[in-house]
PDB file of N, CA and C in Angstrom:
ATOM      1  N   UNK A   1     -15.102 -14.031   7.778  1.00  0.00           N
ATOM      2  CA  UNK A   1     -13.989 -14.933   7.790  1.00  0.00           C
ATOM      3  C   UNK A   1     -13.231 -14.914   6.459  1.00  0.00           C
ATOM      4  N   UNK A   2     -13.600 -14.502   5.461  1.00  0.00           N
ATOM      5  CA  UNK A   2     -13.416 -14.533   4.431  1.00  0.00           C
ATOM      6  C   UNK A   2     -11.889 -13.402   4.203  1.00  0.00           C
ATOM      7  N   UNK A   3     -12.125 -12.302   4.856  1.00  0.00           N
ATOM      8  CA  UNK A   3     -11.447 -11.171   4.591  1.00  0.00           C
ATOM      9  C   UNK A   3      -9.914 -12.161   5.658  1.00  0.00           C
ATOM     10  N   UNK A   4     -10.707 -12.560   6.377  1.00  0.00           N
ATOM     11  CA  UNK A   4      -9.146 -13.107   7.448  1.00  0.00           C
ATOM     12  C   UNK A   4      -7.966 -14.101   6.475  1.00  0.00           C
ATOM     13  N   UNK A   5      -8.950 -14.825   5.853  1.00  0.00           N
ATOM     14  CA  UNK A   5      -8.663 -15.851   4.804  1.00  0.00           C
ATOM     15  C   UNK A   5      -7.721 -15.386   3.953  1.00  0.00           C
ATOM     16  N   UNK A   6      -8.270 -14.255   3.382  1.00  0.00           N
ATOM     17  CA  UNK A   6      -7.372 -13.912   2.271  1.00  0.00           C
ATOM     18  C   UNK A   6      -5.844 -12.923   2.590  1.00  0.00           C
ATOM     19  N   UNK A   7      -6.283 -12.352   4.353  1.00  0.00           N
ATOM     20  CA  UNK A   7      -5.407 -11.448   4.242  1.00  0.00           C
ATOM     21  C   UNK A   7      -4.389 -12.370   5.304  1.00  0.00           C
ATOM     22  N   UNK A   8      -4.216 -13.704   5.693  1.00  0.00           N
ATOM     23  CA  UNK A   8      -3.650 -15.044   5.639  1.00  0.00           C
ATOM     24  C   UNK A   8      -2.834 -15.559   4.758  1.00  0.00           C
ATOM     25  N   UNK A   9      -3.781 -15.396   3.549  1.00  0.00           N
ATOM     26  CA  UNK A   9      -3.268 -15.800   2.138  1.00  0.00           C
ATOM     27  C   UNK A   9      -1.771 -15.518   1.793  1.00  0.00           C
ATOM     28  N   UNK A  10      -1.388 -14.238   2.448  1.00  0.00           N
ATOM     29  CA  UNK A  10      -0.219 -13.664   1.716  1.00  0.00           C
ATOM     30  C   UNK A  10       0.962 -14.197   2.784  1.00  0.00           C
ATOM     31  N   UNK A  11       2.518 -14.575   2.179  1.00  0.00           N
ATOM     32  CA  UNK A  11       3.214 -14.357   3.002  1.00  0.00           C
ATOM     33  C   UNK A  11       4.017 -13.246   3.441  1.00  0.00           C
ATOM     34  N   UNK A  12       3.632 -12.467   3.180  1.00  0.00           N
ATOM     35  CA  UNK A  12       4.811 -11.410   3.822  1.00  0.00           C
ATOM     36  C   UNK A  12       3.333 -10.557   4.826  1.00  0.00           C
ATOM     37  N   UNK A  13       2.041 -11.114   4.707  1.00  0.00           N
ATOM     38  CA  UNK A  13       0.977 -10.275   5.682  1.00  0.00           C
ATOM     39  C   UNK A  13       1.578 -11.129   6.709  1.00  0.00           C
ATOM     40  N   UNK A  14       1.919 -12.490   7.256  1.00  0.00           N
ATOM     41  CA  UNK A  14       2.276 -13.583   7.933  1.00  0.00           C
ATOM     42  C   UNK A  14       2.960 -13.199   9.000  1.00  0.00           C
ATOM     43  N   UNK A  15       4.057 -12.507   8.232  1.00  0.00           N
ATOM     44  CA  UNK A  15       5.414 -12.262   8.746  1.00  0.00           C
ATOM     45  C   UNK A  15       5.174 -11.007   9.628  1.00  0.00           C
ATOM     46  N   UNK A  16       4.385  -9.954   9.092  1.00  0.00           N
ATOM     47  CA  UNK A  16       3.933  -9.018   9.795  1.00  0.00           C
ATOM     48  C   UNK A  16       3.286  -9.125  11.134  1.00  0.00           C
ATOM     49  N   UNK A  17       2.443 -10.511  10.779  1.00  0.00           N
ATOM     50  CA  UNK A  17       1.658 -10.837  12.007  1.00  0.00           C
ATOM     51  C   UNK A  17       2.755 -11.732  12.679  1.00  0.00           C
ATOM     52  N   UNK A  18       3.998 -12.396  12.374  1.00  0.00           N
ATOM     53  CA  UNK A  18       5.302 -13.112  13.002  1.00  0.00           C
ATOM     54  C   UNK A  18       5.418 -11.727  14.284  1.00  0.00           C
ATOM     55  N   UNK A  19       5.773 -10.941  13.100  1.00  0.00           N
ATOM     56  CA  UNK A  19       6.681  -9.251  13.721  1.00  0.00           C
ATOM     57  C   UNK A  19       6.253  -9.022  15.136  1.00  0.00           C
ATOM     58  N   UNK A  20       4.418  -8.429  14.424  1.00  0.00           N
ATOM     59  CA  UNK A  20       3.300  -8.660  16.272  1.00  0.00           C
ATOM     60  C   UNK A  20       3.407  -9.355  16.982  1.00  0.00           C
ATOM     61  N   UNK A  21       3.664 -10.627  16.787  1.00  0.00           N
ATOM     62  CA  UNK A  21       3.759 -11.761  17.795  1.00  0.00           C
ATOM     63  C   UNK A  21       5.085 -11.968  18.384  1.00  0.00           C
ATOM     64  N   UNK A  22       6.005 -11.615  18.101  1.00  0.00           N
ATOM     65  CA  UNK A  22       7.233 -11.596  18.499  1.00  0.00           C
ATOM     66  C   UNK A  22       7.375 -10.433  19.671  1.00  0.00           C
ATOM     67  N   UNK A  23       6.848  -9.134  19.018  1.00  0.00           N
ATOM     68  CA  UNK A  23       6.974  -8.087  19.901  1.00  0.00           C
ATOM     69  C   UNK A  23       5.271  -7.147  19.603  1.00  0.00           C
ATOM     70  N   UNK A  24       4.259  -6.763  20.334  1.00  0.00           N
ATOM     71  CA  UNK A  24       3.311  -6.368  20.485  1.00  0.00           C
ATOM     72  C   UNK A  24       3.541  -4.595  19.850  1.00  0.00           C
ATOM     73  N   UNK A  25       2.790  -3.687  19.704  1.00  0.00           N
ATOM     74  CA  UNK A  25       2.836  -2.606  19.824  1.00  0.00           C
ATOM     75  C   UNK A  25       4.134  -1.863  18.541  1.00  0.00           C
ATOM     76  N   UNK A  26       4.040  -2.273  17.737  1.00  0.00           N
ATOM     77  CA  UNK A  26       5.292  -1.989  16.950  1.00  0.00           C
ATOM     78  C   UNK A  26       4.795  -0.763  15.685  1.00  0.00           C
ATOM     79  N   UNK A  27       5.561   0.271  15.556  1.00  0.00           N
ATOM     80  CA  UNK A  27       5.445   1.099  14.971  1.00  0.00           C
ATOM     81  C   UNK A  27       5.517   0.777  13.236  1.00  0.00           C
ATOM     82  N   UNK A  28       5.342   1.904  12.237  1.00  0.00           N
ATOM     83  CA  UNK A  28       5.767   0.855  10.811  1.00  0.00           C
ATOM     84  C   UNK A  28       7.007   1.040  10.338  1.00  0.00           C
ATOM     85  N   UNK A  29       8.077   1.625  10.705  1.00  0.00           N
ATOM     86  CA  UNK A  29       9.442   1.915  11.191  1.00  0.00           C
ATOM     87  C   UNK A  29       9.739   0.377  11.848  1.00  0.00           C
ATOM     88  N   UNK A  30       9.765   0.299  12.891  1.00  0.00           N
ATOM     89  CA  UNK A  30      10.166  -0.950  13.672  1.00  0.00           C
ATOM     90  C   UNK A  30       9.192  -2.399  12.557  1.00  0.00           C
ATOM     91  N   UNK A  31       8.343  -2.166  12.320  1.00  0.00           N
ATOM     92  CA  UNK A  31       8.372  -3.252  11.123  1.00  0.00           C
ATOM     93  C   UNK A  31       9.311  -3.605  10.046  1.00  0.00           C
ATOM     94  N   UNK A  32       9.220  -2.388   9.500  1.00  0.00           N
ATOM     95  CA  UNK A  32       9.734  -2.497   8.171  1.00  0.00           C
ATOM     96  C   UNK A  32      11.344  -2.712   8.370  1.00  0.00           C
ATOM     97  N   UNK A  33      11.856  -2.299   9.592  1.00  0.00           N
ATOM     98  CA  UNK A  33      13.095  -2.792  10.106  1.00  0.00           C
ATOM     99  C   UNK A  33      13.847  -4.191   9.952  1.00  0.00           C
ATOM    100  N   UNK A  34      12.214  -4.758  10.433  1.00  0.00           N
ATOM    101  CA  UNK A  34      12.522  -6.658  10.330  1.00  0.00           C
ATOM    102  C   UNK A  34      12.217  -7.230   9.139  1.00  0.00           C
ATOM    103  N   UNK A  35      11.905  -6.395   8.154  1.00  0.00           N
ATOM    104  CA  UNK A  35      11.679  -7.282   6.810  1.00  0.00           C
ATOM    105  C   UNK A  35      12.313  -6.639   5.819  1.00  0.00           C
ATOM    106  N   UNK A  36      12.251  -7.324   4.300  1.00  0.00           N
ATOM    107  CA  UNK A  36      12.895  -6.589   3.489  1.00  0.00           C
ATOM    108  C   UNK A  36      11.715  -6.030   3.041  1.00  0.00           C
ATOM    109  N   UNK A  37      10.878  -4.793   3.143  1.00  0.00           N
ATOM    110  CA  UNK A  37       9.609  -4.096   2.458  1.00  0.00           C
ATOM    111  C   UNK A  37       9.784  -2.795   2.607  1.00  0.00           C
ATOM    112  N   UNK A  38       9.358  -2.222   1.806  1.00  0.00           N
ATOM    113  CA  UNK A  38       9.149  -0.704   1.692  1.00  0.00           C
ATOM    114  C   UNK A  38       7.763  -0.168   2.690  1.00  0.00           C
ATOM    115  N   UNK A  39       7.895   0.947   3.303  1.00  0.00           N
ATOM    116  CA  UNK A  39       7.283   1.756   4.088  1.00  0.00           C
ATOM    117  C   UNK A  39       5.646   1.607   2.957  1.00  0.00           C
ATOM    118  N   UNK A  40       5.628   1.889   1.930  1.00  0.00           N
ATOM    119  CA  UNK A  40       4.395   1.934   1.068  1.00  0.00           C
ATOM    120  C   UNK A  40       4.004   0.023   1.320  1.00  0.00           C
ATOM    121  N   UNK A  41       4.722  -0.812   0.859  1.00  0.00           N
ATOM    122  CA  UNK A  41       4.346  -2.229   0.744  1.00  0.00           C
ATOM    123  C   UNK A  41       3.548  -2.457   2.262  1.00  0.00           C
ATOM    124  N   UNK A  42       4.307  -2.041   2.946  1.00  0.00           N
ATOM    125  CA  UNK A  42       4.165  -2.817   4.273  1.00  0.00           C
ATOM    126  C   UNK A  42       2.711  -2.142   4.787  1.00  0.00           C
ATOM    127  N   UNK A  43       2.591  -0.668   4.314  1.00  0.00           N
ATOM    128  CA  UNK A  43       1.107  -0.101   4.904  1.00  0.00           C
ATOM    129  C   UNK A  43       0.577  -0.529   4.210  1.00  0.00           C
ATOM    130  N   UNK A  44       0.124  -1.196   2.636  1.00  0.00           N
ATOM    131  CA  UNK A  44      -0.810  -1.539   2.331  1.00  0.00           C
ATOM    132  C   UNK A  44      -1.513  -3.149   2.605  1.00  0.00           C
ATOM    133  N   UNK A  45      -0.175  -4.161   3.397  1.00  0.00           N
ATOM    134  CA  UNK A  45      -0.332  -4.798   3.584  1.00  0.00           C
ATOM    135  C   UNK A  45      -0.869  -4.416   5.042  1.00  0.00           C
ATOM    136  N   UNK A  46      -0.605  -3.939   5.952  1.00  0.00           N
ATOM    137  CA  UNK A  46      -1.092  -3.474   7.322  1.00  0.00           C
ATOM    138  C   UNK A  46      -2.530  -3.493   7.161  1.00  0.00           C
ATOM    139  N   UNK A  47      -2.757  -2.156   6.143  1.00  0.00           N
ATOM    140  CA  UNK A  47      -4.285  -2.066   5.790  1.00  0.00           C
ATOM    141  C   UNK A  47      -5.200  -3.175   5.515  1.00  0.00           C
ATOM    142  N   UNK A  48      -4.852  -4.439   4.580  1.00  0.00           N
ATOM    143  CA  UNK A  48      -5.445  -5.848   4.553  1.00  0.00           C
ATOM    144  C   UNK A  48      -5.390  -6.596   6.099  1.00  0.00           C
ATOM    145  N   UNK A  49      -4.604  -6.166   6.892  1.00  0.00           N
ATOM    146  CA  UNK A  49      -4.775  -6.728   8.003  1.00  0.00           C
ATOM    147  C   UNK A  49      -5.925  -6.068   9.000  1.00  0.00           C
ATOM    148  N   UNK A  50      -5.563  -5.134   8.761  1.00  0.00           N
ATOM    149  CA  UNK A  50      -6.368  -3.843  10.152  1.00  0.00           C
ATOM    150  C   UNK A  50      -8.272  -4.219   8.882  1.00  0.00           C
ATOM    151  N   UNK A  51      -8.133  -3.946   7.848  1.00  0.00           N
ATOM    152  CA  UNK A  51      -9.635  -4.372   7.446  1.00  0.00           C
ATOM    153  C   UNK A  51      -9.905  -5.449   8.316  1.00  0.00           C
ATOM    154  N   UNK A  52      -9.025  -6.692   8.152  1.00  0.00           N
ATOM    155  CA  UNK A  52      -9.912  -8.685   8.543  1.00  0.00           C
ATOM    156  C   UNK A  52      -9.867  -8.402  10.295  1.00  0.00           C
ATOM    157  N   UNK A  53      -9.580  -7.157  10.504  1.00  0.00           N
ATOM    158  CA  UNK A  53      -9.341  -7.331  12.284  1.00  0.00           C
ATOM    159  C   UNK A  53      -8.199  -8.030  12.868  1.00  0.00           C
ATOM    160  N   UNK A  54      -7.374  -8.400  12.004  1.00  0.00           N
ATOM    161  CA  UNK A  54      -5.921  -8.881  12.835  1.00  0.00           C
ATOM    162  C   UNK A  54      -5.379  -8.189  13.050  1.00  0.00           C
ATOM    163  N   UNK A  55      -5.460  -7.271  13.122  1.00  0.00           N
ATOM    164  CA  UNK A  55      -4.238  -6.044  13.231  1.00  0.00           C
ATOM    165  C   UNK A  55      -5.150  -4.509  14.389  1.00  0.00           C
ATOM    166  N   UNK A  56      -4.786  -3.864  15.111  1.00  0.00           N
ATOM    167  CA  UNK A  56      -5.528  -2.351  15.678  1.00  0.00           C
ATOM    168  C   UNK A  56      -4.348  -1.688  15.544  1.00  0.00           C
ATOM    169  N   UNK A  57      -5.223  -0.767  15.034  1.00  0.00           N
ATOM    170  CA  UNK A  57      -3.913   0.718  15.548  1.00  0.00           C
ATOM    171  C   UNK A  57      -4.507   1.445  16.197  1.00  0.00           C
ATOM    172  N   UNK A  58      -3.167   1.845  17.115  1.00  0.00           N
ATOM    173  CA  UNK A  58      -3.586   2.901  18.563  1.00  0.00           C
ATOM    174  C   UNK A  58      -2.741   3.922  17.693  1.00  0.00           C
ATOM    175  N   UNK A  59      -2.970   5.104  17.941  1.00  0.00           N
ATOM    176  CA  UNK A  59      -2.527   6.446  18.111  1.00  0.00           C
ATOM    177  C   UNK A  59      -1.649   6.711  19.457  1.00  0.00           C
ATOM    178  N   UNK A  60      -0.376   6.838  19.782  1.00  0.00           N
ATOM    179  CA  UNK A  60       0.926   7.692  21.195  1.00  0.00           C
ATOM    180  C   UNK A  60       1.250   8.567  20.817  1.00  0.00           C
ATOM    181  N   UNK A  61       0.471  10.084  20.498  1.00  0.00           N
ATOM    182  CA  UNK A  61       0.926  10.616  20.465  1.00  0.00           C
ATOM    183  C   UNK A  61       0.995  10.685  18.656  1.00  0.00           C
ATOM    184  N   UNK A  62       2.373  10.799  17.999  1.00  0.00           N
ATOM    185  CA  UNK A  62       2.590  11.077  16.651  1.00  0.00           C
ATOM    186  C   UNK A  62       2.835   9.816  16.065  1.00  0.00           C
ATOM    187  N   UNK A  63       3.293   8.971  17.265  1.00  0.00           N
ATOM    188  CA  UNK A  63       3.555   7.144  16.754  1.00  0.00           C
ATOM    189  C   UNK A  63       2.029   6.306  16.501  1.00  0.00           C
ATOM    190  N   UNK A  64       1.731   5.864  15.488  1.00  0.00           N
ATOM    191  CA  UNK A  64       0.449   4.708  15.366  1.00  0.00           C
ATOM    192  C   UNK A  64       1.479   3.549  15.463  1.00  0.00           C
ATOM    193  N   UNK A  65       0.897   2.625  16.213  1.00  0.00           N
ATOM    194  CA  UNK A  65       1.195   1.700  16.945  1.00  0.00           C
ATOM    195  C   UNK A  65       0.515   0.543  16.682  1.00  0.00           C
ATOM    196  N   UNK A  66       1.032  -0.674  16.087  1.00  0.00           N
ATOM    197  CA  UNK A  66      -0.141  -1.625  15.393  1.00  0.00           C
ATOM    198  C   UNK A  66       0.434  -3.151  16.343  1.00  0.00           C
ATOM    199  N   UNK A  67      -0.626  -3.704  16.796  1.00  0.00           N
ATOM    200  CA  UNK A  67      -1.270  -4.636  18.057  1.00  0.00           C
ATOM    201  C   UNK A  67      -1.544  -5.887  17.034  1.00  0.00           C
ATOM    202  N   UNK A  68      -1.146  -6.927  17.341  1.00  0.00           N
ATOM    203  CA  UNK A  68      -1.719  -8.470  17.241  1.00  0.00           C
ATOM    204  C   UNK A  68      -3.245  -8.578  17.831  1.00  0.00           C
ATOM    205  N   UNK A  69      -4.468  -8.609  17.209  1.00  0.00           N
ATOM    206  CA  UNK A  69      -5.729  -9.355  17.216  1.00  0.00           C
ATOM    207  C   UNK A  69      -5.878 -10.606  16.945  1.00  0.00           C
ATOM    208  N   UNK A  70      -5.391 -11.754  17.743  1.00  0.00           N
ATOM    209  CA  UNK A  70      -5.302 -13.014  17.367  1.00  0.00           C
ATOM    210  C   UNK A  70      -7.107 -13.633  17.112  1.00  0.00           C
ATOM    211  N   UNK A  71      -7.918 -12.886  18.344  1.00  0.00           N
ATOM    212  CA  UNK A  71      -9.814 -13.590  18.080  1.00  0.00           C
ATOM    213  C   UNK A  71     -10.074 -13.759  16.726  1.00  0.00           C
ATOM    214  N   UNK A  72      -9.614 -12.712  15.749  1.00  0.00           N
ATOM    215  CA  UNK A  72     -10.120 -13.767  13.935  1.00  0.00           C
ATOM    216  C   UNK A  72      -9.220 -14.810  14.319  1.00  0.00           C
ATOM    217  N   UNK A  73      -8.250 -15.169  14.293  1.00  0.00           N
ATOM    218  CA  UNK A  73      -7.285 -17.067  14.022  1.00  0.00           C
ATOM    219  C   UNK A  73      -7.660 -17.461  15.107  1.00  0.00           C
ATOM    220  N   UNK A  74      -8.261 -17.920  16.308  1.00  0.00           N
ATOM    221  CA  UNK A  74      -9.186 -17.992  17.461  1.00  0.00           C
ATOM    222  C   UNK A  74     -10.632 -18.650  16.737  1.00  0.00           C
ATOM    223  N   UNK A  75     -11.016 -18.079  16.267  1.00  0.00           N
ATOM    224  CA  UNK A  75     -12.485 -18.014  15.559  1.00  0.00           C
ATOM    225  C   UNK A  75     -12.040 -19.486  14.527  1.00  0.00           C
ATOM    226  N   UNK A  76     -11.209 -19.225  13.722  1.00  0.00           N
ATOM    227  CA  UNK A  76     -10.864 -19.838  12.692  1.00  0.00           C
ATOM    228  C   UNK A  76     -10.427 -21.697  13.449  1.00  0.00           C
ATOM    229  N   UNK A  77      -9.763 -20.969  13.951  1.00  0.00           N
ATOM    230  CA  UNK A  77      -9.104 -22.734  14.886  1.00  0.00           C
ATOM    231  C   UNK A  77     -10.751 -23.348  15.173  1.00  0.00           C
ATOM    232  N   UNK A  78     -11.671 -22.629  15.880  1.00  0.00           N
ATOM    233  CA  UNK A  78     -12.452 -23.338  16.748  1.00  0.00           C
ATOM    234  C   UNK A  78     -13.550 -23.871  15.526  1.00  0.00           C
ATOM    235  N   UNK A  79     -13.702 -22.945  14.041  1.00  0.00           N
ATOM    236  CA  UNK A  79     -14.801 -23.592  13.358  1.00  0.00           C
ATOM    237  C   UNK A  79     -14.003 -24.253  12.400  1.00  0.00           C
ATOM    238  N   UNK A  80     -12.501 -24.463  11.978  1.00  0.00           N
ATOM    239  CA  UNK A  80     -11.891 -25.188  10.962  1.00  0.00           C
ATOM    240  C   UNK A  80     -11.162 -26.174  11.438  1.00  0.00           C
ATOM    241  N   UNK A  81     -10.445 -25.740  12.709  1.00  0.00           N
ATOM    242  CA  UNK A  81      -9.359 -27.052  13.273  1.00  0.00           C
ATOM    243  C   UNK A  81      -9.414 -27.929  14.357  1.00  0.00           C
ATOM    244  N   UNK A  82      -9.923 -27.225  15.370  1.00  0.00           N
ATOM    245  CA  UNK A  82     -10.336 -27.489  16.641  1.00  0.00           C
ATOM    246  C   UNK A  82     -11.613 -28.711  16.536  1.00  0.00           C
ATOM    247  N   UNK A  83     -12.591 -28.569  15.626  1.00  0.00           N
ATOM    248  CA  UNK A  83     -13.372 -29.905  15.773  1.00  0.00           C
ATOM    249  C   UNK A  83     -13.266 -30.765  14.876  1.00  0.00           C
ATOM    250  N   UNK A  84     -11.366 -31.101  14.277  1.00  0.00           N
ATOM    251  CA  UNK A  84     -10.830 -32.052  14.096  1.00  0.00           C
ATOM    252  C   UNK A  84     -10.165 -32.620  14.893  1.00  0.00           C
ATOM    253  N   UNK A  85      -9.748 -31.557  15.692  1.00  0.00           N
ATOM    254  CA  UNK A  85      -8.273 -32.140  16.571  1.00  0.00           C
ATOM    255  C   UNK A  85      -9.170 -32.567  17.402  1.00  0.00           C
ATOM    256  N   UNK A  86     -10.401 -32.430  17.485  1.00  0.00           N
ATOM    257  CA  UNK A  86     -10.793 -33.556  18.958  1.00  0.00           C
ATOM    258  C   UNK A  86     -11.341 -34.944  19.119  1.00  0.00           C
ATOM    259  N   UNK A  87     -11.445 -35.164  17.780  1.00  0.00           N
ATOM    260  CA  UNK A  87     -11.386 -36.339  17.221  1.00  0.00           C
ATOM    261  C   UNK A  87     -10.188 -37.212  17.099  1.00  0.00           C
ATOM    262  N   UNK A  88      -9.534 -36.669  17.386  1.00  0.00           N
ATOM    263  CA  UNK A  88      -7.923 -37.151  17.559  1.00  0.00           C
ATOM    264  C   UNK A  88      -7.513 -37.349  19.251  1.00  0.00           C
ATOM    265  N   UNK A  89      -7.753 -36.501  19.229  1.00  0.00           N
ATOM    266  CA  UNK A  89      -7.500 -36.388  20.848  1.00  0.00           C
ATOM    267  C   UNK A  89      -8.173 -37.424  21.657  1.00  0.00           C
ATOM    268  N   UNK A  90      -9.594 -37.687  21.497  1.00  0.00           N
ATOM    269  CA  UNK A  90     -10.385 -38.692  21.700  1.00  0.00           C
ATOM    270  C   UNK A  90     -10.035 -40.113  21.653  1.00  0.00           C
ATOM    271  N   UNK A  91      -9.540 -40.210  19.930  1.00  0.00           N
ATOM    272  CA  UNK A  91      -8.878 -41.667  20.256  1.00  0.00           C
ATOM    273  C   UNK A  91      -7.771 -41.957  20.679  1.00  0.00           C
ATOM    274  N   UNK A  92      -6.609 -41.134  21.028  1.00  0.00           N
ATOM    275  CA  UNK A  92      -5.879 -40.801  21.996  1.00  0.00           C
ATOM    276  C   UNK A  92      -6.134 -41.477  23.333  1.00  0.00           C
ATOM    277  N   UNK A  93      -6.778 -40.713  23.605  1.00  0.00           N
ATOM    278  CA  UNK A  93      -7.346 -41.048  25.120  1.00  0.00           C
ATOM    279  C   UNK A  93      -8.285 -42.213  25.376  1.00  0.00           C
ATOM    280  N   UNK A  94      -8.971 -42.848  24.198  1.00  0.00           N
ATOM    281  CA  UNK A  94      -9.190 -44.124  23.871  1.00  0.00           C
ATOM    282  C   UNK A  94      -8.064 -45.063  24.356  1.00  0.00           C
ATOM    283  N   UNK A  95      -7.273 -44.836  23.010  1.00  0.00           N
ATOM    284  CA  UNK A  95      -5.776 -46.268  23.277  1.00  0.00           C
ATOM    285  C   UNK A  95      -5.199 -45.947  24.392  1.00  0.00           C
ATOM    286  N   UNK A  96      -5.080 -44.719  25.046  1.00  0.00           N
ATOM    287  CA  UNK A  96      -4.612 -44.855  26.318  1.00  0.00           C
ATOM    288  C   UNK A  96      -5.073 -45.354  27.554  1.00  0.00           C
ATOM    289  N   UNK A  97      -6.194 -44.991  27.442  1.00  0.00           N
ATOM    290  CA  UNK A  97      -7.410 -45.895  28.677  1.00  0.00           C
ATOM    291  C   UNK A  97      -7.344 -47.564  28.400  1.00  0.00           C
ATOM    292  N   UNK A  98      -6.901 -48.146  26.790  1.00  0.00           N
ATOM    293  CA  UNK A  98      -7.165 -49.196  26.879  1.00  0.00           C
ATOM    294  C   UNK A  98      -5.926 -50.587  26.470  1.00  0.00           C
ATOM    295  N   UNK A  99      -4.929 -48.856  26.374  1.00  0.00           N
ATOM    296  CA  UNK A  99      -3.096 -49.838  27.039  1.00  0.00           C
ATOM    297  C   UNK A  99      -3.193 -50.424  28.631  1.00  0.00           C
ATOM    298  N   UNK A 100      -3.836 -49.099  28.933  1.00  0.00           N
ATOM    299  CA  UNK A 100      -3.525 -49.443  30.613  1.00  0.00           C
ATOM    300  C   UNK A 100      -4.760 -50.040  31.259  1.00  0.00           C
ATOM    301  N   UNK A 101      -5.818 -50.506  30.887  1.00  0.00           N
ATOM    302  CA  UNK A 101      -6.567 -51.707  31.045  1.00  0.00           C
ATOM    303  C   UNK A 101      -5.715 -53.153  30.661  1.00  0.00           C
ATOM    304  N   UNK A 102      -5.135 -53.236  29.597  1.00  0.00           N
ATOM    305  CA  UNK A 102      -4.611 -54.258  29.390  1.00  0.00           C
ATOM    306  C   UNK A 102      -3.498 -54.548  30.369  1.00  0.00           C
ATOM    307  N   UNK A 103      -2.799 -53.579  30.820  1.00  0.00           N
ATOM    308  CA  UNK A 103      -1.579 -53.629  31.622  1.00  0.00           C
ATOM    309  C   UNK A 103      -1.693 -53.976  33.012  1.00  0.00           C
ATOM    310  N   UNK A 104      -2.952 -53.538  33.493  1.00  0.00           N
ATOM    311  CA  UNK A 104      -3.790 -53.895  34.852  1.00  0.00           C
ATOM    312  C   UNK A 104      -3.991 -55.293  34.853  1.00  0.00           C
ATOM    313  N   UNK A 105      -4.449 -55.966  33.609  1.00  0.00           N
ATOM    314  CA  UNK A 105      -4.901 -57.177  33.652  1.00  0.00           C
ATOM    315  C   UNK A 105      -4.119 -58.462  34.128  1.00  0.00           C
TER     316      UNK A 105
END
């Protein structure tokens, strides 16, 4: 989790992972299209991604082709955010069960 963390850390790795999420399967041409980065910046940032597993590259031929791996931020939600938000959610559904008890009454 650690490697996901840091390669998170950066904003322009972010934006890369924006890029994936916007459109899947994107070459480093069609990246570097949508940002202001150099062909060198952007692969070494790729590379911090494709290490933490957010990132795969497929091979088409002569095109490498780099894919959104969302399961690391998946992983991350369920052991950092997710068993906050349900503590929330809970009393949520608390005051709501016990507006509309009162409203019954």
């Amino acid at each position: 989790m650690d490697k996901v963390f840091k390669a998170l850390a950066d904003a322009n790795r972010r934006r890369l992972l924006d890029e994936l999420y916007k459109k899947n399967g994107q070459t480093l041409n069609e990246l570097c299209s949508h940002l202001q980065m150099t062909r060198q910046a952007a692969t070494k940032h790729l590379v911090v991604l494709q290490e933490a597993n957010l990132i795969v590259v497929e091979w088409n031929g002569r095109n490498k082709l780099h894919y959104l791996n969302a399961a690391p931020i998946g992983e991350i939600y369920d052991r950092w955010i997710g068993k906050y938000e349900r503590h929330r959610i809970e009393a949520l559904n608390k005051l709501k069960r016990n507006l509309e008890e009162e409203r019954d009454d």
